[in-house]
Protein backbone atom coordinates (compact mmCIF):
# COMPACT_ATOMS: atom_id res chain seq x y z
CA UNK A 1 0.00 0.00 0.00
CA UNK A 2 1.38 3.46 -1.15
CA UNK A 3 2.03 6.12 1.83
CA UNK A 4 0.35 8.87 1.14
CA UNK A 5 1.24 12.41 2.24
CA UNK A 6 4.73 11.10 2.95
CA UNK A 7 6.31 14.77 2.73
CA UNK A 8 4.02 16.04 5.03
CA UNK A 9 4.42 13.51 7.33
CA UNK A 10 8.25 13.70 7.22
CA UNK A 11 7.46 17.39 8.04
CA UNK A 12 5.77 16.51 10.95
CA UNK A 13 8.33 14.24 12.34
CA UNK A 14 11.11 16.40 11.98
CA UNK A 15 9.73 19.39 13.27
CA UNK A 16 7.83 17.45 16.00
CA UNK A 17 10.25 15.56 17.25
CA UNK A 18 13.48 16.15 15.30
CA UNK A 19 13.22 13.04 13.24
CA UNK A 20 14.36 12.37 10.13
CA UNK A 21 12.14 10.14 8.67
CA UNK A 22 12.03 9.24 4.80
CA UNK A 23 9.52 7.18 2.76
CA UNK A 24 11.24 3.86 3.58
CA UNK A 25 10.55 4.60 6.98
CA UNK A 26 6.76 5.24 6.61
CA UNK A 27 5.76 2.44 4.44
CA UNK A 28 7.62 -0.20 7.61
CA UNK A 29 5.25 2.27 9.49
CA UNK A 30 1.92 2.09 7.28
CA UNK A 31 3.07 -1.90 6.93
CA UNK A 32 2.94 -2.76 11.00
CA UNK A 33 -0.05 -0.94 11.44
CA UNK A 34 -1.23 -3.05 9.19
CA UNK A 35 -0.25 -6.06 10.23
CA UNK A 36 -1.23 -5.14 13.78
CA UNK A 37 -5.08 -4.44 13.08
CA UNK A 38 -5.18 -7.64 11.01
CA UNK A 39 -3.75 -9.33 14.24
CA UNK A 40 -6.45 -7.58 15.84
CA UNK A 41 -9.43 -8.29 13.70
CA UNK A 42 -8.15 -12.32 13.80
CA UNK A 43 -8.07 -12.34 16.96
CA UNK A 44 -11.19 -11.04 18.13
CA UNK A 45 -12.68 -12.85 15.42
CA UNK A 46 -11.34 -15.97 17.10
CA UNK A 47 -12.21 -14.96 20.73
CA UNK A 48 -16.08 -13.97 20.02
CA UNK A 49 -16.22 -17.59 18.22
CA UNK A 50 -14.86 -19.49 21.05
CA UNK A 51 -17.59 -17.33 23.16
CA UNK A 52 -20.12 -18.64 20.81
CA UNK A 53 -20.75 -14.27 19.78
CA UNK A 54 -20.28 -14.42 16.27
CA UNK A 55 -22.91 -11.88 16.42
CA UNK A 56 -21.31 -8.63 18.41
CA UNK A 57 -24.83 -7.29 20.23
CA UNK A 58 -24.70 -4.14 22.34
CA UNK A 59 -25.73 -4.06 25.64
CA UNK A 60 -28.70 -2.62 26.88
CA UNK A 61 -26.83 1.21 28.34
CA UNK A 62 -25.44 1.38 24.96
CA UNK A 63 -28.79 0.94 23.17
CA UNK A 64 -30.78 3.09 25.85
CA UNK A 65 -27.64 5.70 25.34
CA UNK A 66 -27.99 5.55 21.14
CA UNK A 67 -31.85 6.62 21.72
CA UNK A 68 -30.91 9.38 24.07
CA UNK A 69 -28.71 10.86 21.99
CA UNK A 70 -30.63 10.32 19.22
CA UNK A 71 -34.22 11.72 20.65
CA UNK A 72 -31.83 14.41 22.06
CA UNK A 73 -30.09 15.68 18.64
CA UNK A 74 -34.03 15.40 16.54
CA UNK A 75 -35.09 17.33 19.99
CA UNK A 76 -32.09 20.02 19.40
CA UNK A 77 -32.53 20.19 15.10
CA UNK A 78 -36.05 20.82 15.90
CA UNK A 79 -35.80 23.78 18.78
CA UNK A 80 -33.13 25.32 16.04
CA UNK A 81 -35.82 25.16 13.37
CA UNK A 82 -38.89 26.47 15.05
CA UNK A 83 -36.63 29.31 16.27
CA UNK A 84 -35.18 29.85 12.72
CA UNK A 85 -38.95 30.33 11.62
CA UNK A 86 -39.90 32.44 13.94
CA UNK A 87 -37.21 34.71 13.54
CA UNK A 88 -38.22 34.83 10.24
CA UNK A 89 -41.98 35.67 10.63
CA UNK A 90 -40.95 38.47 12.96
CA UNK A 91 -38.48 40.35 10.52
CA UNK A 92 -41.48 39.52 7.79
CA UNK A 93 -44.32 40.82 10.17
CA UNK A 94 -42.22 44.25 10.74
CA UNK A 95 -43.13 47.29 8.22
CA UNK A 96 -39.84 48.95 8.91
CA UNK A 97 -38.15 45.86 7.35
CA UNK A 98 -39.55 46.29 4.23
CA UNK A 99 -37.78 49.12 1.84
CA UNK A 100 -39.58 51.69 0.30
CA UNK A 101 -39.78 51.88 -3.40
CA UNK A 102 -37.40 54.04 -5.29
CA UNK A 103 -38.78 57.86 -5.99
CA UNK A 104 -38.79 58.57 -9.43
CA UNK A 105 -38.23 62.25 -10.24
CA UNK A 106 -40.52 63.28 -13.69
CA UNK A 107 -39.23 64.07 -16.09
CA UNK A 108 -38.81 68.28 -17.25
CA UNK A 109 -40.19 67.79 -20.88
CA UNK A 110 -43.03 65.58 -19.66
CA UNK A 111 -41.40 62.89 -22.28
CA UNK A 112 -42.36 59.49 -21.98
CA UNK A 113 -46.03 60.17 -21.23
């Protein structure tokens, strides 16, 4: 897999840290991350079938927490829209709000009559 933003990185590092890194250095990097969250995913792949929880469920506080947050956040959008609306029927309800048309002065030769 290619490293991406390798200059920047090295950038990072060496003002960071004072490391001089090069592109050699961040692919080993980018290649034992890998290889470590591979590890990871075999692993827990191997513990949650020896548990007989193929199936990863969530526990009750984490699905009474998900509703919370998600009643709370429709609850929030909702307060921010009603307010947005009236805001804007009050500015549309005021007269002073509105400008007045443009005067047009006639014209001295009564042209375009």
């Amino acid at each position: 897999m290619p490293v991406f933003g390798a200059t920047r990185l090295e950038r990072f590092f060496r003002l960071a840290a004072e490391l001089d890194v090069d592109k050699d250095d961040l692919k080993r990097f980018s290649d034992f991350v890998e290889r470590k969250l591979h590890d990871l995913l075999l692993i827990g792949q191997a513990t949650a079938s020896a548990n007989l929880r193929d199936l990863v469920e969530p526990s009750a506080e984490q699905v009474n927490l998900f509703s919370l947050m998600e009643w709370a956040g429709l609850a929030i959008i909702s307060i921010i829209g009603i307010a947005w609306l009236v805001v804007l029927w009050r500015r549309s309800a005021r007269g002073d709000r509105v400008a007045s048309p443009i005067p047009v002065a006639p014209s001295p030769s009564g042209a375009g009559r």
